[in-house]
N, C-alpha and C. Protein backbone atom coordinates (compact mmCIF):
# COMPACT_ATOMS: atom_id res chain seq x y z
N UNK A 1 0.83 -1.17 0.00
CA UNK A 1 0.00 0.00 0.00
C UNK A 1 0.89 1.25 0.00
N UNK A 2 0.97 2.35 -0.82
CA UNK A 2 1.24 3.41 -0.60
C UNK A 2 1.54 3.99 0.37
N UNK A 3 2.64 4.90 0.61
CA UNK A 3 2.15 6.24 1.71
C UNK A 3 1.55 7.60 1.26
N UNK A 4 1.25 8.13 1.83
CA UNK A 4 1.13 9.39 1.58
C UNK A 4 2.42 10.49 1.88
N UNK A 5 2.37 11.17 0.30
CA UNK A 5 3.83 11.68 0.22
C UNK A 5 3.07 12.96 0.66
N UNK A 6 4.65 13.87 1.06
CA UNK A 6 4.60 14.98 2.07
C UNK A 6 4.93 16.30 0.66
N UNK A 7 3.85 17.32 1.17
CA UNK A 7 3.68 18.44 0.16
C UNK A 7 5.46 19.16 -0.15
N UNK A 8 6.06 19.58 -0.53
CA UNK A 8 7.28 20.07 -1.18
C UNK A 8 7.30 21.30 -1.72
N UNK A 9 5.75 21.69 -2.06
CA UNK A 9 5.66 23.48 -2.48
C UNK A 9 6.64 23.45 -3.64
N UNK A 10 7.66 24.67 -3.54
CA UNK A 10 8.16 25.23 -4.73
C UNK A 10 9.61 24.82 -4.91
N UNK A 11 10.25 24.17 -3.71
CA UNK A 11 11.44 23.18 -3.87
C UNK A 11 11.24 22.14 -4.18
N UNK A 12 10.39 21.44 -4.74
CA UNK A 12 10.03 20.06 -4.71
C UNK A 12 10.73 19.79 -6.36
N UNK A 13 10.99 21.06 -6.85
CA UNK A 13 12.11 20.57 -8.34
C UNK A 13 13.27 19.96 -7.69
N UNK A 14 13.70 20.04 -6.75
CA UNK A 14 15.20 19.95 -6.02
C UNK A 14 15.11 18.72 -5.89
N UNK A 15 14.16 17.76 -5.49
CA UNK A 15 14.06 16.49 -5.25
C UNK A 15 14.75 16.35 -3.61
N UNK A 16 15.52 15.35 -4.02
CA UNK A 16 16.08 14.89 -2.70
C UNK A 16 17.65 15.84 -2.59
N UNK A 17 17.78 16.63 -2.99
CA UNK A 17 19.06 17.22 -2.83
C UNK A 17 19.47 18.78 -2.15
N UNK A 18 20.09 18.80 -1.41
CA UNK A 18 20.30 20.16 -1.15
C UNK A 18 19.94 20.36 0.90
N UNK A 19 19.69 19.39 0.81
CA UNK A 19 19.05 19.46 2.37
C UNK A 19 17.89 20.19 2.66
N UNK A 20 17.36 19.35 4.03
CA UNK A 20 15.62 19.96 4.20
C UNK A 20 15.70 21.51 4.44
N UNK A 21 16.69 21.78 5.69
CA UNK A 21 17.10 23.54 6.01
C UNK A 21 17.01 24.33 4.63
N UNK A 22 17.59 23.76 3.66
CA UNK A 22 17.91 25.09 2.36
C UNK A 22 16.50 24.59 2.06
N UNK A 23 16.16 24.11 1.85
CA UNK A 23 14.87 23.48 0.85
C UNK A 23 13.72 24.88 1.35
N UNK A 24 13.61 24.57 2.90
CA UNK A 24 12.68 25.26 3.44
C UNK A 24 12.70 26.47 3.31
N UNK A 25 14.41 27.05 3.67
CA UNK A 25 14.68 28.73 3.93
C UNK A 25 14.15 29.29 2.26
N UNK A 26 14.31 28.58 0.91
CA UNK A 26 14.32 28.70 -0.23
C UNK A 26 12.70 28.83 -0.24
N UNK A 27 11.57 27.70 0.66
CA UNK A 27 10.30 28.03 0.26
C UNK A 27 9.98 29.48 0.69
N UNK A 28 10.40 29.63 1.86
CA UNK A 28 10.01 30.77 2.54
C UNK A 28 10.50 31.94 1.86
N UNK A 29 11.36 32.09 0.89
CA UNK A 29 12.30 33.14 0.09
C UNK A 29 11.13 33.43 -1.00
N UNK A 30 10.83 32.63 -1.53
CA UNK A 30 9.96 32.72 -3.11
C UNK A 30 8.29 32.74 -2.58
N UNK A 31 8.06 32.38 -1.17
CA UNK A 31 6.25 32.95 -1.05
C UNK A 31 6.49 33.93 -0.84
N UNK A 32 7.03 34.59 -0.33
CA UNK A 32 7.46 36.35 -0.09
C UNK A 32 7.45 37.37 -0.92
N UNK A 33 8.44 36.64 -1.80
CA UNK A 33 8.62 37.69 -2.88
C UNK A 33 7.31 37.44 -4.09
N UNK A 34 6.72 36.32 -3.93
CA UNK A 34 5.68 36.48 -5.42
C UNK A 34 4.26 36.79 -4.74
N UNK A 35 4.27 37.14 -3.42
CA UNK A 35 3.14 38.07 -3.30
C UNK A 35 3.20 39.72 -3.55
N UNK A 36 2.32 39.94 -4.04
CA UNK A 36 2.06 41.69 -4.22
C UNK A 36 2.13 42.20 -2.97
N UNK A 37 3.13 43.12 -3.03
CA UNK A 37 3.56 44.11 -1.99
C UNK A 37 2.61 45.51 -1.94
N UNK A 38 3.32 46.14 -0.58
CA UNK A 38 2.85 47.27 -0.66
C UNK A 38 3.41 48.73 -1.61
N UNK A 39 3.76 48.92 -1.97
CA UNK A 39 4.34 50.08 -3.03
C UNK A 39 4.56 51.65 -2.06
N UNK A 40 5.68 52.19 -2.03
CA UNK A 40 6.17 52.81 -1.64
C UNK A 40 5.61 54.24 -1.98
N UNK A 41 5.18 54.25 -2.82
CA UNK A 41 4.85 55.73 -3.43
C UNK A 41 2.97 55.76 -3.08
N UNK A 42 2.37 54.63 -3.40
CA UNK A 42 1.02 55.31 -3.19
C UNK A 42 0.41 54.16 -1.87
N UNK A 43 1.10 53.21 -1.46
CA UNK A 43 0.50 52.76 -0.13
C UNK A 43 -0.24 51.65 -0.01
N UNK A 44 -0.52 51.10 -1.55
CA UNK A 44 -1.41 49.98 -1.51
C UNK A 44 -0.78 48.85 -2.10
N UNK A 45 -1.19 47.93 -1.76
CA UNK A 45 -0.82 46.17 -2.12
C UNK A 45 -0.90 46.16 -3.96
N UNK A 46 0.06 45.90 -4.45
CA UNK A 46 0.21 45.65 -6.18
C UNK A 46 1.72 45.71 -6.60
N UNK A 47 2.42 45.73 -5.92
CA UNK A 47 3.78 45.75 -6.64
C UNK A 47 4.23 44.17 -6.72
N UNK A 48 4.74 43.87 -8.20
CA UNK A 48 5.24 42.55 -8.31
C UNK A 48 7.03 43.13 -8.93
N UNK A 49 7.15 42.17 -8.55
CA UNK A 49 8.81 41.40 -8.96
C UNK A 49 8.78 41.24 -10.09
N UNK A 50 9.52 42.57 -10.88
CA UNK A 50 10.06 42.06 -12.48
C UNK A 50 11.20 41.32 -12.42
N UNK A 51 12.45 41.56 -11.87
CA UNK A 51 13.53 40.82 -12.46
C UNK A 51 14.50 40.95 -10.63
N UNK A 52 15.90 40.73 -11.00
CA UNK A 52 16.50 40.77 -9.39
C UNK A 52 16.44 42.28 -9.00
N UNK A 53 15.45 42.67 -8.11
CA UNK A 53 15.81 44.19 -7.62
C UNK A 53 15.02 45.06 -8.27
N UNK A 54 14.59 44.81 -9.40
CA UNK A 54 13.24 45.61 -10.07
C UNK A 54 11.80 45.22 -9.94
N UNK A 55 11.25 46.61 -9.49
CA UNK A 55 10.17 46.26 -9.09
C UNK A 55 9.23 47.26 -9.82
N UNK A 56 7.73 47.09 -10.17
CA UNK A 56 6.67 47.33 -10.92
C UNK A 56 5.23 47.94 -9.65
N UNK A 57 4.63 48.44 -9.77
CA UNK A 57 3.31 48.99 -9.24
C UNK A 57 2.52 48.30 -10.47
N UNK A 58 1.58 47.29 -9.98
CA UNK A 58 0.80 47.13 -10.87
C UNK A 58 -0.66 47.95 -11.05
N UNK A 59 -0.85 48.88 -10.51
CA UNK A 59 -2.08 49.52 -10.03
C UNK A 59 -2.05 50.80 -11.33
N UNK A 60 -3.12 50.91 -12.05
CA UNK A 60 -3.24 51.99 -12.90
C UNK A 60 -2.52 53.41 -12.67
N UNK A 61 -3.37 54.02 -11.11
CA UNK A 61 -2.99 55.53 -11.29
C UNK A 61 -1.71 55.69 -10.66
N UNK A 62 -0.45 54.41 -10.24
CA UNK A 62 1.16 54.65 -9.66
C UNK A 62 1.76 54.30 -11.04
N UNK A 63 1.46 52.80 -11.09
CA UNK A 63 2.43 52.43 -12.81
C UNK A 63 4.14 52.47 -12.36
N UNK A 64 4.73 53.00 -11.04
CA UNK A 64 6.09 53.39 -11.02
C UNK A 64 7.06 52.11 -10.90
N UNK A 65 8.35 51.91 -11.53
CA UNK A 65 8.92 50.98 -11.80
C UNK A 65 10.08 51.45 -10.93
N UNK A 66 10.52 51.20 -10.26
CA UNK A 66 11.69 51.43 -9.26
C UNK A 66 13.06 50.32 -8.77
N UNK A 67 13.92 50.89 -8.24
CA UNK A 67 14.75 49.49 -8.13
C UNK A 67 14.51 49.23 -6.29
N UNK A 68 14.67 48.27 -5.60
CA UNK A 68 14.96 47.97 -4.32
C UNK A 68 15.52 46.98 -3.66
N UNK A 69 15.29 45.93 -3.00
CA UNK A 69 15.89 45.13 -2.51
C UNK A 69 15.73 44.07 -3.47
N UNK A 70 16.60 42.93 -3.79
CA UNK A 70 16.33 41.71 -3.85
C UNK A 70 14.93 40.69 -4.31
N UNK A 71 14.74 40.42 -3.39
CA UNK A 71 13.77 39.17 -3.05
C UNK A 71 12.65 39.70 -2.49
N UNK A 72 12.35 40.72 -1.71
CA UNK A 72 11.19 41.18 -1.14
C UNK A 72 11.53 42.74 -0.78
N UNK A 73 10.46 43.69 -0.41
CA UNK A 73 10.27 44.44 -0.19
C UNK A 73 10.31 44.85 1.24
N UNK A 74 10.77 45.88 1.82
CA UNK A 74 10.52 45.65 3.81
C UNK A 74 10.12 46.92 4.04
């Protein structure tokens, strides 16, 4: 009979390699950053992650493209 295999989220490309610690610190790195942030200039939740450090307002009346941290916003 089967077991029931254990969820893996967004490291689960990694397979068995790399250890559980990185696996995890890595999930916790990428739910962070691919939620919509708050945006610096007008205050509300819509900024996504274009590329390393560039960041977008997705909201009509900001639109502002700016550079900042990394991986997430603080």
């Amino acid at each position: 009979m089967p077991t029931k295999l254990k969820k893996t989220k967004s490291a689960g490309r990694f397979g068995a390699r790399y250890g559980k610690r990185v696996r995890n610190k890595l999930v916790k790195v990428e739910e962070k950053q691919r939620k919509k942030q708050k945006c610096p200039f007008c205050g509300k939740l819509g900024v996504k992650r274009l590329s390393k450090g560039i960041w977008q307002c997705t909201r009509k009346k900001c639109n502002k493209k700016f550079a900042s941290n990394t991986y997430y916003l603080d």
